[in-house]
Protein backbone atom coordinates (compact mmCIF):
# COMPACT_ATOMS: atom_id res chain seq x y z
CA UNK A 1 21.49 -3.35 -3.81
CA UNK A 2 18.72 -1.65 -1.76
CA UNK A 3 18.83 1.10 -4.07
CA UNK A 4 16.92 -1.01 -6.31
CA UNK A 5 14.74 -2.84 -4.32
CA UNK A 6 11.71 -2.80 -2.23
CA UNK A 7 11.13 -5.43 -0.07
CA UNK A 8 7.59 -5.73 1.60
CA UNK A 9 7.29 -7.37 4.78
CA UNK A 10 4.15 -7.73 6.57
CA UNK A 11 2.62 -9.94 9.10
CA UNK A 12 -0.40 -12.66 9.02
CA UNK A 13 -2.13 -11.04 11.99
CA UNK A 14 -4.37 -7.84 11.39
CA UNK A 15 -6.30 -5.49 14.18
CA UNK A 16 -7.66 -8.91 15.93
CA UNK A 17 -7.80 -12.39 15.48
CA UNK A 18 -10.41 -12.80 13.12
CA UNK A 19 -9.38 -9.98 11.09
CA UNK A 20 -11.98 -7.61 8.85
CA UNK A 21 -8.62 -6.78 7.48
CA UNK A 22 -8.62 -2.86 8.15
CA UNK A 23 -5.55 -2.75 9.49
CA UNK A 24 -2.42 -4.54 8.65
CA UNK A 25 1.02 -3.22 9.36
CA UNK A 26 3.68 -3.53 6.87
CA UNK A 27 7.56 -2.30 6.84
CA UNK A 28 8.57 -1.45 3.34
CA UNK A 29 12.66 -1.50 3.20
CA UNK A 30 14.67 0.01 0.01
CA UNK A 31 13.28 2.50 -2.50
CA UNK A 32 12.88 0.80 -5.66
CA UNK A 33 15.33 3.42 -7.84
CA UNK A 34 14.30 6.56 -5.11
CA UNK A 35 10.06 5.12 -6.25
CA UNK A 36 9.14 5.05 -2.90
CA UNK A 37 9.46 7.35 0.00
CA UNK A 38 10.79 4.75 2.66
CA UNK A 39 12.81 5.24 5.84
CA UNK A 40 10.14 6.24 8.03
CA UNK A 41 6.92 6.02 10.31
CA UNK A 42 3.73 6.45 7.98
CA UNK A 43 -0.07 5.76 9.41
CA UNK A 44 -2.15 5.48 6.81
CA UNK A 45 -5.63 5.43 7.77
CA UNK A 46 -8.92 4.41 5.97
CA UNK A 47 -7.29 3.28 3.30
CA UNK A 48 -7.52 -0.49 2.19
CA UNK A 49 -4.66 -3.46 1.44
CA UNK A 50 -6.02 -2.37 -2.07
CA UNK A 51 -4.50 0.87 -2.05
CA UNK A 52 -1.10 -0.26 -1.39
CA UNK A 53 -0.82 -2.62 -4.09
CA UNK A 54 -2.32 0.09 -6.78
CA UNK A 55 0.57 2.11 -5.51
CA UNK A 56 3.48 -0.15 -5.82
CA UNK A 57 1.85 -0.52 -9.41
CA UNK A 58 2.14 3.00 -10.28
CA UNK A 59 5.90 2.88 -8.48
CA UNK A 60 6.71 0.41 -10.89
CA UNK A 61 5.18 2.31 -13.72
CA UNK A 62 2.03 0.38 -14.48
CA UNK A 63 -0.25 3.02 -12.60
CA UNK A 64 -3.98 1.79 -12.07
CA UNK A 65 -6.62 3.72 -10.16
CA UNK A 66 -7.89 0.65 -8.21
CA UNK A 67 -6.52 -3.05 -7.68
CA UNK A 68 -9.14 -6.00 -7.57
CA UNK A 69 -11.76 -3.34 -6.71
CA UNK A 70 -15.16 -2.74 -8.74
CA UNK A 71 -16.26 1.15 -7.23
CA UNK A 72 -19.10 -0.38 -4.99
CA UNK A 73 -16.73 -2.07 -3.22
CA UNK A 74 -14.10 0.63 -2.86
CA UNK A 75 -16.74 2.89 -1.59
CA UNK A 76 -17.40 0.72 1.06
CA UNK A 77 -14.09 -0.01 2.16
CA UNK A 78 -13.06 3.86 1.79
CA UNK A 79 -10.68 3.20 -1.05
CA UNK A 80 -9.35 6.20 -3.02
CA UNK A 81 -8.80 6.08 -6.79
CA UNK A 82 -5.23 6.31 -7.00
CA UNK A 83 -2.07 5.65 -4.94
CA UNK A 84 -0.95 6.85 -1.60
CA UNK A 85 0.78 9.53 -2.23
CA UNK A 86 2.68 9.90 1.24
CA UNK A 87 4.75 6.54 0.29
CA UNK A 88 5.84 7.37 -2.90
CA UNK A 89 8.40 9.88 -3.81
């Protein structure tokens, strides 16, 4: 079954209690059909809660350079069009 699944599990608390939220850990368990590179200790830095949903999108094969970003914004929150490459496969 985890062969085709991902499940996403995060938590509600960020880097601090009243979170900018920069930071937010997540454990992503199964690979979607071998999508996503899982398994493994990944730090992603600089890069947005944005980022990560663009990049299940394109695991899923609706690829979209930015999610719920207009490019003012992503420049200010250091997003990068495109997924994150290290978590897919």
């Amino acid at each position: 079954m985890m062969d085709n699944t991902l499940i996403v599990y995060s938590s509600n608390n960020a880097e601090k209690q009243h979170s900018e939220g920069a930071k937010w850990p997540f454990v992503l368990l199964g690979n979607a059909r071998a999508r996503f590179d899982t398994g493994r200790y990944t730090n992603i830095k600089e890069r947005p809660i944005n980022d990560l949903y663009a990049t299940f999108l394109h695991g899923v094969g609706a690829p979209l350079d930015r999610f719920n970003m207009d490019k003012n914004m992503a420049d200010f929150h250091h997003s990068r069009v495109g997924p994150i490459e290290d978590l897919l496969a």
